[in-house]
Protein backbone atom coordinates (compact mmCIF):
# COMPACT_ATOMS: atom_id res chain seq x y z
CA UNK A 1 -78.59 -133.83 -3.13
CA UNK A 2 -76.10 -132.44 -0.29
CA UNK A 3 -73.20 -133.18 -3.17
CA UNK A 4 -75.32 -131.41 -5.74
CA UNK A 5 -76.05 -128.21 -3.65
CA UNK A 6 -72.01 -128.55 -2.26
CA UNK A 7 -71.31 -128.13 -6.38
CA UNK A 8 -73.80 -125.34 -6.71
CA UNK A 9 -72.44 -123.15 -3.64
CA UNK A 10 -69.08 -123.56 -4.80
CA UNK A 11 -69.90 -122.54 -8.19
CA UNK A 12 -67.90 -125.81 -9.78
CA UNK A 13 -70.12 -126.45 -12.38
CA UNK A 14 -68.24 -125.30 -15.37
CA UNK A 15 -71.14 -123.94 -17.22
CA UNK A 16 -73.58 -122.52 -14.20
CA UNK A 17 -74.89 -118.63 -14.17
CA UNK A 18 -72.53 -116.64 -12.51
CA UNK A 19 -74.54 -113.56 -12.34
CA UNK A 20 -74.06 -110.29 -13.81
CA UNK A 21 -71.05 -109.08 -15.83
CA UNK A 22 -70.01 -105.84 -16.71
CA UNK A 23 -67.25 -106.23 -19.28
CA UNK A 24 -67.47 -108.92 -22.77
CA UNK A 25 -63.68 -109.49 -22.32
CA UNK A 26 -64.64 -112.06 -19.71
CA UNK A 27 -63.21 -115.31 -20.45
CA UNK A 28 -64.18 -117.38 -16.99
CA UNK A 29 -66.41 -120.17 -18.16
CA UNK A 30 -69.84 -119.72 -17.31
CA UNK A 31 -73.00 -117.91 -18.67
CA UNK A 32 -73.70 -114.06 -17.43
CA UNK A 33 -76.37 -111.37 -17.84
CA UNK A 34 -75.28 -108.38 -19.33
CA UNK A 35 -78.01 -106.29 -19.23
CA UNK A 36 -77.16 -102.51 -19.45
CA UNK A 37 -74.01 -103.18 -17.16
CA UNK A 38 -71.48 -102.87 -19.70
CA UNK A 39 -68.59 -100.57 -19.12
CA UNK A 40 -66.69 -101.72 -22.19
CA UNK A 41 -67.97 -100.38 -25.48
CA UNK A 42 -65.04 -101.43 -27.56
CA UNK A 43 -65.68 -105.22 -26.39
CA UNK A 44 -69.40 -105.00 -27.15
CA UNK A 45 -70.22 -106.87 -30.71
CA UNK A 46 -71.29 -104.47 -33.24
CA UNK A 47 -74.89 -103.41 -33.68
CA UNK A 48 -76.00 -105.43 -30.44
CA UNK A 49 -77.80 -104.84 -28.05
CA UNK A 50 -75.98 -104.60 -24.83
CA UNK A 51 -79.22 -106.46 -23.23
CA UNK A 52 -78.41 -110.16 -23.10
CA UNK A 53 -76.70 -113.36 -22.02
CA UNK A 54 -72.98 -113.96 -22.70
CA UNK A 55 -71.94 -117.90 -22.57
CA UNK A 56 -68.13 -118.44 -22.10
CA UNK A 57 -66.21 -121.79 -22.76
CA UNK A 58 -62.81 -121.51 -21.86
CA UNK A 59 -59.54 -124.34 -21.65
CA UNK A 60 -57.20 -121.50 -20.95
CA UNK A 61 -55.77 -120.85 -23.59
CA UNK A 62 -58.48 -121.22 -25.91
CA UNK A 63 -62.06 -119.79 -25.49
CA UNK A 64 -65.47 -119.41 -27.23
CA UNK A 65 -67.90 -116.79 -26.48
CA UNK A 66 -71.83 -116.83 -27.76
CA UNK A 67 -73.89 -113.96 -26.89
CA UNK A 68 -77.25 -113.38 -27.87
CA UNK A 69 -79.27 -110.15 -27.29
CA UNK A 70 -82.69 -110.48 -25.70
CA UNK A 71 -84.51 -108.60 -28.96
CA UNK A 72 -83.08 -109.53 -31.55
CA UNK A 73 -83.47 -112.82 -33.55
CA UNK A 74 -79.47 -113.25 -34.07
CA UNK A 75 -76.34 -114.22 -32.07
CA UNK A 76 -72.70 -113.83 -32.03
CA UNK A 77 -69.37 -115.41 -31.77
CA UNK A 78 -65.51 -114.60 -31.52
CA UNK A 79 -62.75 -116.72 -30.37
CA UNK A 80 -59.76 -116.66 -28.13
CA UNK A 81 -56.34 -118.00 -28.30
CA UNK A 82 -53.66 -116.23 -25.91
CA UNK A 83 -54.27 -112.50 -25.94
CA UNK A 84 -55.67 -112.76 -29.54
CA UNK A 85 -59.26 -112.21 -29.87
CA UNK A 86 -61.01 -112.97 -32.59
CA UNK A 87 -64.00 -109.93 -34.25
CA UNK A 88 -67.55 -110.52 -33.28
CA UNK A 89 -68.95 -112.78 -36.09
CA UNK A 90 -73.16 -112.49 -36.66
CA UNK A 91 -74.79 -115.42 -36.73
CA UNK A 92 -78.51 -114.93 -38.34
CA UNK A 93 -79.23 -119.06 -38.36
CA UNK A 94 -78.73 -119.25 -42.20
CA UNK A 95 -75.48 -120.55 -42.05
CA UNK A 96 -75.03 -124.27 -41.97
């Protein structure tokens, strides 16, 4: 629909790819590539691969990011509240 592609353009849908990123201290709500664009190191989670998709949810104050690696089985998580960032947590799937 013309409404539909209007949304699209304008990028409005909260939770539409918004391309490529090159930092994981990116807290605009979305989902990004990351593939070997990263210029942040200290940001990356620990023993990932910088190869993957980062999905942000963000209210402004508070924000969730998941990012899973495209070879590895497992994902990860951290959390955001002001300028405090939660570590990278591993999730492997066992852990319900």
């Amino acid at each position: 629909s013309e409404l539909g592609g209007l949304f699209s353009s304008l990028q409005l849908f909260p939770f539409m790819y918004k391309g490529d990123t090159s930092t994981f201290d990116n807290w605009s709500s979305g989902f990004y590539s990351t593939a070997i664009n990263i210029t942040d190191g200290e940001e990356e989670p620990s023993g990932a691969d910088p190869n993957g998709t980062l999905l942000v949810f963000n209210s402004g104050y508070h924000g969730l990011q998941v990012y899973k690696t495209f070879n590895l089985p497992d994902f990860y998580i951290r959390t955001k509240g002001g300028s405090f960032r939660s570590p990278w947590y591993k999730f492997t799937g066992v852990q319900i």
